[in-house]
C-alpha atoms as a PDB file:
ATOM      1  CA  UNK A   1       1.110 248.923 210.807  1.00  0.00           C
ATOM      2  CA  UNK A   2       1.863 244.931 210.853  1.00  0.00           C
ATOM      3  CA  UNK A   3       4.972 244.711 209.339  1.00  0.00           C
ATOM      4  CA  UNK A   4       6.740 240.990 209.576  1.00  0.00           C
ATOM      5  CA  UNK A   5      10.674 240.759 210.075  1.00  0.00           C
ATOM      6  CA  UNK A   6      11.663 241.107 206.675  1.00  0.00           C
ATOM      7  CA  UNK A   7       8.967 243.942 205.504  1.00  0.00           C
ATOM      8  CA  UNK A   8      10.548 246.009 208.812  1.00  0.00           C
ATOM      9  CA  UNK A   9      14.187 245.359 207.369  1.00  0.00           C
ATOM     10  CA  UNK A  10      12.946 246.218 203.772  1.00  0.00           C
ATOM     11  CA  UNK A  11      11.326 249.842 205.104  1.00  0.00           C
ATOM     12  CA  UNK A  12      15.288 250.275 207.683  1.00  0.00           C
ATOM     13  CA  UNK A  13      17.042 249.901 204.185  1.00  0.00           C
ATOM     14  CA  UNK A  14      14.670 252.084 202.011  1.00  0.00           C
ATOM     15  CA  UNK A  15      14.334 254.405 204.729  1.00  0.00           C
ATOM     16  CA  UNK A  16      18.200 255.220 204.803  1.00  0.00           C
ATOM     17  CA  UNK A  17      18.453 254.445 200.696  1.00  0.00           C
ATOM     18  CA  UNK A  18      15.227 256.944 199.821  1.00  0.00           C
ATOM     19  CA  UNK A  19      13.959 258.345 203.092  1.00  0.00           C
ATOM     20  CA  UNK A  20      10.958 259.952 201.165  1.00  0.00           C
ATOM     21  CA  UNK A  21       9.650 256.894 199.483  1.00  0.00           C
ATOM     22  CA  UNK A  22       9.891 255.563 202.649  1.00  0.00           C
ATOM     23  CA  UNK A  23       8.306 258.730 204.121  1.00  0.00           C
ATOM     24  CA  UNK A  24       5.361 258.525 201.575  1.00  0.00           C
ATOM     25  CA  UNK A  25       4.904 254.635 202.264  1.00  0.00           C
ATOM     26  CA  UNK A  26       4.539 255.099 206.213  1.00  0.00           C
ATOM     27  CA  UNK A  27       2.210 257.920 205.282  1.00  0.00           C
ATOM     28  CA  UNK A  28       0.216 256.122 202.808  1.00  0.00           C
ATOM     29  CA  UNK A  29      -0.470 253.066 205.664  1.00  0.00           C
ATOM     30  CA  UNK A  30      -2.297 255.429 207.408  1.00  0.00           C
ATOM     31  CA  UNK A  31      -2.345 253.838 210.885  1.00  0.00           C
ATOM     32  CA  UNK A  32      -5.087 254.968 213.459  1.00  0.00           C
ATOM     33  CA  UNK A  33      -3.716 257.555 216.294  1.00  0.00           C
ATOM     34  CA  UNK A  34      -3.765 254.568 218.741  1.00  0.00           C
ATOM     35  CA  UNK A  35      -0.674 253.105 216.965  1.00  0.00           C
ATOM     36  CA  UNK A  36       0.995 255.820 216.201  1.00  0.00           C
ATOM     37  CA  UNK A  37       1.089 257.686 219.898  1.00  0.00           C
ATOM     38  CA  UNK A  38       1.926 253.719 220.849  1.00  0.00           C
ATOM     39  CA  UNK A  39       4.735 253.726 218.248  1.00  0.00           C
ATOM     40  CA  UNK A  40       5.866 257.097 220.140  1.00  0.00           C
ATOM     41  CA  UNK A  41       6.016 255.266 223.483  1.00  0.00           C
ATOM     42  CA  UNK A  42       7.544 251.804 222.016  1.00  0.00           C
ATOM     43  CA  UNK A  43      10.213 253.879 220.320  1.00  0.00           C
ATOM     44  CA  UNK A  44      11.331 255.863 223.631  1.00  0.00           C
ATOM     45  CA  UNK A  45      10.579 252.602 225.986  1.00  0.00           C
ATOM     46  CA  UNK A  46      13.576 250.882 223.615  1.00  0.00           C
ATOM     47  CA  UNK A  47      15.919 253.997 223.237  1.00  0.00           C
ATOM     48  CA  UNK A  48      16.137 254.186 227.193  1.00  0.00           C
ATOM     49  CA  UNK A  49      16.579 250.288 227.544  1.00  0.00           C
ATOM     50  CA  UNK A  50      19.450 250.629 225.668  1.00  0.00           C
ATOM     51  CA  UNK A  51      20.947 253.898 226.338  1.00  0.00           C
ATOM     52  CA  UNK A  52      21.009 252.926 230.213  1.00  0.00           C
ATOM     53  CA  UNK A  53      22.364 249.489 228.929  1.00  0.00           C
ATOM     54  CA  UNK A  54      24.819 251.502 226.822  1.00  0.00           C
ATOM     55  CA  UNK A  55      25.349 253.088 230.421  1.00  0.00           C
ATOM     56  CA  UNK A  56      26.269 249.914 232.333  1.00  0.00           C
ATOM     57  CA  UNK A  57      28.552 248.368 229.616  1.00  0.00           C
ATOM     58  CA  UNK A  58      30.432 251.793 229.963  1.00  0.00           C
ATOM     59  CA  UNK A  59      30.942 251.377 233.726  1.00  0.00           C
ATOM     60  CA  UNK A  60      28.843 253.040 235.067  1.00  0.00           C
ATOM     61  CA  UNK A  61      27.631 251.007 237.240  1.00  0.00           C
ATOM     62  CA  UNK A  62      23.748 250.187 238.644  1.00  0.00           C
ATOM     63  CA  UNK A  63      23.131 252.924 240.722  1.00  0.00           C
ATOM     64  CA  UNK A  64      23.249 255.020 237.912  1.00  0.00           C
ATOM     65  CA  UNK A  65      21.111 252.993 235.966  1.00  0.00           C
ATOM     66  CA  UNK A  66      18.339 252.714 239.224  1.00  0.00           C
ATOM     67  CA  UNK A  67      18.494 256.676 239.232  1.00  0.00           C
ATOM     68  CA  UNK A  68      18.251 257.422 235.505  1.00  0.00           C
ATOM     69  CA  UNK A  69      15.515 255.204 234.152  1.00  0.00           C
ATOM     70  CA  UNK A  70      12.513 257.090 235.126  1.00  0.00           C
ATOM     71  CA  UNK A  71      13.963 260.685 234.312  1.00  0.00           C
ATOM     72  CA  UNK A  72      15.768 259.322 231.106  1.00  0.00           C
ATOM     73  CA  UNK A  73      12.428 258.047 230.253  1.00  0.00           C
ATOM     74  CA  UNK A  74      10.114 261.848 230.836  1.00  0.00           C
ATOM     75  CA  UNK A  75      13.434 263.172 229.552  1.00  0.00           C
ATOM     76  CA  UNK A  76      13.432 261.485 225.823  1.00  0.00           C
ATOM     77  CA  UNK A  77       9.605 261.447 225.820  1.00  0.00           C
ATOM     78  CA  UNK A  78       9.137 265.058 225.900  1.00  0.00           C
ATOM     79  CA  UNK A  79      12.292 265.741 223.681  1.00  0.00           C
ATOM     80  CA  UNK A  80      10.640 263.132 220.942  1.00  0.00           C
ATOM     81  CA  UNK A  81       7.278 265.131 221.410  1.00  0.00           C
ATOM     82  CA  UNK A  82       9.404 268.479 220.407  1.00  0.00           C
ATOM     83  CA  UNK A  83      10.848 266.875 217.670  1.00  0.00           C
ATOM     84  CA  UNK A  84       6.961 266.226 216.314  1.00  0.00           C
ATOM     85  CA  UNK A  85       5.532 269.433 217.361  1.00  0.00           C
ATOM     86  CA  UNK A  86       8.627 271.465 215.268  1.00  0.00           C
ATOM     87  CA  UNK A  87       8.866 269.106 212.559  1.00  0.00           C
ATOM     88  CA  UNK A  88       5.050 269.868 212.284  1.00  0.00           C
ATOM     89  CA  UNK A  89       4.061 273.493 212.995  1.00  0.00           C
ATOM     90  CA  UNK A  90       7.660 275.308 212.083  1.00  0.00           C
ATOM     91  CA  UNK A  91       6.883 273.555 208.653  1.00  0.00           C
ATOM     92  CA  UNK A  92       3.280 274.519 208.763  1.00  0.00           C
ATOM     93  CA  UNK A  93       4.635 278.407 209.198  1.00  0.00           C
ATOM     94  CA  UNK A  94       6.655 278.267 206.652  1.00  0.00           C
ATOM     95  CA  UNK A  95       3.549 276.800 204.113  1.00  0.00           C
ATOM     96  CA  UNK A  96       3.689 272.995 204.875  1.00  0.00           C
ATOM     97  CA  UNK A  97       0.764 271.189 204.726  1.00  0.00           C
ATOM     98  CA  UNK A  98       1.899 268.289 206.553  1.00  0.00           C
ATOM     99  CA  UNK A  99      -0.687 267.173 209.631  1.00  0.00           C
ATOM    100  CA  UNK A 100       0.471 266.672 213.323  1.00  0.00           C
ATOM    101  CA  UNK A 101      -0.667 262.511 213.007  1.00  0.00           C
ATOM    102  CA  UNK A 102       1.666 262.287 210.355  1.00  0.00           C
ATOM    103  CA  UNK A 103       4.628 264.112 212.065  1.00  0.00           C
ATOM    104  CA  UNK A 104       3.776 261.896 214.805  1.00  0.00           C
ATOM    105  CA  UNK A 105       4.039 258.794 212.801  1.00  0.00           C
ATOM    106  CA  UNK A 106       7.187 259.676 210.919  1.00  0.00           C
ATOM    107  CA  UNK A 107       9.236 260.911 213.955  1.00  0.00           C
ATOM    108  CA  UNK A 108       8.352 257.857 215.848  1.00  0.00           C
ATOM    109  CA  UNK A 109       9.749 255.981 212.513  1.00  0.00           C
ATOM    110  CA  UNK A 110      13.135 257.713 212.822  1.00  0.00           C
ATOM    111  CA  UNK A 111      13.369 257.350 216.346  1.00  0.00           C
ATOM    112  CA  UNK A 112      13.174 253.342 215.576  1.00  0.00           C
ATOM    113  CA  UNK A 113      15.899 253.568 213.089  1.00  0.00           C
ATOM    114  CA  UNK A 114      17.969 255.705 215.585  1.00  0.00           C
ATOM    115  CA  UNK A 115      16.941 252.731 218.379  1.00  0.00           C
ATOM    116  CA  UNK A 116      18.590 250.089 215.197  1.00  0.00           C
ATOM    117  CA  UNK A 117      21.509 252.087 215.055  1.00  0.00           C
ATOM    118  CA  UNK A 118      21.664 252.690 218.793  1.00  0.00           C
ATOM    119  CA  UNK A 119      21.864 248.981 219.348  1.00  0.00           C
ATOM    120  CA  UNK A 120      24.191 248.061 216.662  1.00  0.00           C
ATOM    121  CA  UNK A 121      26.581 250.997 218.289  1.00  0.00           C
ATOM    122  CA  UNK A 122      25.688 249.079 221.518  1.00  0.00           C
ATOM    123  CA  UNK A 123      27.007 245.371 219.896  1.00  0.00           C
ATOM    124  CA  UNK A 124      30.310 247.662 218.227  1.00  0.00           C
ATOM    125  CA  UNK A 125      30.870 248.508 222.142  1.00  0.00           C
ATOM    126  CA  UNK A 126      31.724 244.997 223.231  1.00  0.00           C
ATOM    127  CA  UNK A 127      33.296 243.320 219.613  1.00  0.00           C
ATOM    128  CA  UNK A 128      34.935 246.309 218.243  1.00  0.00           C
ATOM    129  CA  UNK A 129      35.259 249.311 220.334  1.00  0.00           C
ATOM    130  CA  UNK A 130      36.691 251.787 218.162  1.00  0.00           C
ATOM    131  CA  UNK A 131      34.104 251.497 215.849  1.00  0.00           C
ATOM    132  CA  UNK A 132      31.599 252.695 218.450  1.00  0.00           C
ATOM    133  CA  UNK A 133      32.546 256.266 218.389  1.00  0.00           C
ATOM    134  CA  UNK A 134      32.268 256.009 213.903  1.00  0.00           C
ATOM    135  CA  UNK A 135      28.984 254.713 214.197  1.00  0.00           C
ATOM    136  CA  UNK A 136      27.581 257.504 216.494  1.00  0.00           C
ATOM    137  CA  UNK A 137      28.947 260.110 214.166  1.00  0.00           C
ATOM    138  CA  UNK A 138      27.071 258.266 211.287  1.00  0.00           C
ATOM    139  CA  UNK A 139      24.297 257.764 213.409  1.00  0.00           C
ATOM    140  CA  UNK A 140      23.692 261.781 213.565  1.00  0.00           C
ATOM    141  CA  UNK A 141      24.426 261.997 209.960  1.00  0.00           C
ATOM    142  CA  UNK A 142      21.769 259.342 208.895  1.00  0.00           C
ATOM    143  CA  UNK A 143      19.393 261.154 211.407  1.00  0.00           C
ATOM    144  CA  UNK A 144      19.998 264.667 210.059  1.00  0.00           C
ATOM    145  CA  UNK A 145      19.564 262.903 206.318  1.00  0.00           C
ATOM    146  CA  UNK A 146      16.290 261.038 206.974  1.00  0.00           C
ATOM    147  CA  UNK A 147      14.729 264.030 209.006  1.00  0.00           C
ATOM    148  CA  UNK A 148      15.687 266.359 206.566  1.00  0.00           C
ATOM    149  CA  UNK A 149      13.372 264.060 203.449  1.00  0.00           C
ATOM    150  CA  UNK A 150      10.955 263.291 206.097  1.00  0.00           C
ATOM    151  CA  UNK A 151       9.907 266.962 206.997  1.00  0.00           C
ATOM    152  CA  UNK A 152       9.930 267.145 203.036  1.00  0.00           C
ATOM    153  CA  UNK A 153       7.517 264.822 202.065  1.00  0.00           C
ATOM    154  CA  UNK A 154       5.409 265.782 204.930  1.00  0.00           C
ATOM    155  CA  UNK A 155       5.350 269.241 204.076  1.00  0.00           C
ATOM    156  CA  UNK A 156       5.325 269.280 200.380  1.00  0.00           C
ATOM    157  CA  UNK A 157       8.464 270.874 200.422  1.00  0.00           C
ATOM    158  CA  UNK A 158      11.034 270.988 196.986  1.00  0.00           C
ATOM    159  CA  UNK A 159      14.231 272.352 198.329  1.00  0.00           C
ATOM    160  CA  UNK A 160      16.012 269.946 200.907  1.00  0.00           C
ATOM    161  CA  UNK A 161      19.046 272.592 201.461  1.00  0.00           C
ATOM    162  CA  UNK A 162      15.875 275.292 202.885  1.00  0.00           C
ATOM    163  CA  UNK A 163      14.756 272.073 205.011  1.00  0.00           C
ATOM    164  CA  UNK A 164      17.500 271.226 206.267  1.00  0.00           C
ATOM    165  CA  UNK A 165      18.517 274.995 207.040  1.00  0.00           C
ATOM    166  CA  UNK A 166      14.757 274.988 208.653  1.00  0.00           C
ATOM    167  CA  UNK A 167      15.826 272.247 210.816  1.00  0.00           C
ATOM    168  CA  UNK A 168      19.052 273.724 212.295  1.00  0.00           C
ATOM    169  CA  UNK A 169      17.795 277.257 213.064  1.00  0.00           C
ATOM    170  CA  UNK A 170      14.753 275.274 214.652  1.00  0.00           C
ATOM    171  CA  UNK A 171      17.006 273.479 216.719  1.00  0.00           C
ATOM    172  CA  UNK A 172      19.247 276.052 217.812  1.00  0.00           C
ATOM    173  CA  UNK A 173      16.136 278.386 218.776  1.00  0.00           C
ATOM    174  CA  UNK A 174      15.139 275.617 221.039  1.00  0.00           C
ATOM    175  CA  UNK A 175      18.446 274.936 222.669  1.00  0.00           C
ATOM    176  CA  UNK A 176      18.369 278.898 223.505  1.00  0.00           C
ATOM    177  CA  UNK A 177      14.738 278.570 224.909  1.00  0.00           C
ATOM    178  CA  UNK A 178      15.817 275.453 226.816  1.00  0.00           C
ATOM    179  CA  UNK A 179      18.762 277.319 228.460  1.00  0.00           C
ATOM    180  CA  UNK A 180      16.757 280.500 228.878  1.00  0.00           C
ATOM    181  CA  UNK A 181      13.766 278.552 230.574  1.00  0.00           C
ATOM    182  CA  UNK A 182      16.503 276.686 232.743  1.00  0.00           C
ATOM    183  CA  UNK A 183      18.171 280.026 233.410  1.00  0.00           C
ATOM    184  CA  UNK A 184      15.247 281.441 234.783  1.00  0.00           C
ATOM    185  CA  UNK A 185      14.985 278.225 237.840  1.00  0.00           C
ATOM    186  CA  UNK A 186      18.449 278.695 238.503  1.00  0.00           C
ATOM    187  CA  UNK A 187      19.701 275.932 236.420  1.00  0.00           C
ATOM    188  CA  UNK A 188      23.422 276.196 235.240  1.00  0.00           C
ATOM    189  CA  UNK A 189      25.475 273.879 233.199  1.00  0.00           C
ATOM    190  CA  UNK A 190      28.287 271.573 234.800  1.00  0.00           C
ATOM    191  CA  UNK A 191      31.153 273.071 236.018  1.00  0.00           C
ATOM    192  CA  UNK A 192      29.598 276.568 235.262  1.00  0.00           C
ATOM    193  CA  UNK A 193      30.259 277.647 239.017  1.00  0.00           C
ATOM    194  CA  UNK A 194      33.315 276.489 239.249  1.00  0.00           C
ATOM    195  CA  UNK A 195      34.944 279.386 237.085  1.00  0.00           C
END
């Protein structure tokens, strides 16, 4: 996909506006694999840039960013690639007929919006720091929204409340498979040894 300046902001606005227009027009571009597994990597290569710059302008300091690049980096890569495999096969079990290159393409397309918002939450940080915190919380709202019409369109799927339900109980079974999985090396949350 070659998209100049303005075409990009045209598909950030519909994409927040009418998420599954947008979703059919990304769909409809059909890009090879190539781009899309490189959209995958562009996409996470930004979001840690700026998270880790997000990072520094907290105070955190540079060792932190010299230690939390590289595992920030595995870290979002292989979250992103859960994202794609659920948003594909959970639909598929539930009779999508969406295809795992398209789940790649859209959830590469919503990580770029999140990286947009990301940075604009970034700028709020340093001119108006208040607003920072507002435009995180509409930053998950906006991501739950877009996913939500995304998995729709790529599915075939009518009811958005049964998506979005789909979603949730998706993401909570992985947060308990996560902690299970972690529970099993030994792995315990922050301060959970301290009781």
């Amino acid at each position: 996909m070659d998209l100049s300046p303005a075409q990009l902001r045209d598909l950030l606005r519909e994409t927040l506006a009418d998420p599954q227009a947008a979703a059919r027009r990304l769909i409809a571009d059909n890009p090879p694999m190539e781009a899309r597994w490189l959209g995958l990597a562009v996409v996470v290569v930004l979001s840690v840039l700026i998270g880790q710059a997000s990072f520094l302008a907290m105070g955190a300091g540079e060792a932190g960013l010299a230690i939390g690049v590289g595992g920030s980096a595995v870290l979002h890569g292989g979250v992103l690639l859960v994202v794609v495999w659920a948003a594909y096969k959970v639909g598929q079990v539930f009779g999508g007929t969406g295809s795992f290159p398209d789940a790649v393409l859209l959830i590469s397309w919503l990580q770029f919006m999140m990286v947009v918002l990301q940075f604009i939450q970034l700028l709020t940080l340093f001119i108006l720091p208040p607003l920072s915190g507002l435009i995180g919380l509409l930053a998950v709202a906006a991501f739950l929204w877009v996913l939500t019409n995304f998995v729709a369109v790529l599915h075939g799927f009518e009811s958005l409340g049964r998506v979005f339900a789909m979603i949730i109980v998706t993401f909570m079974a992985i947060v308990f498979a996560v902690a299970f999985v972690l529970a099993l090396f030994g792995v315990q949350a922050p301060g959970a040894g301290n009781a």
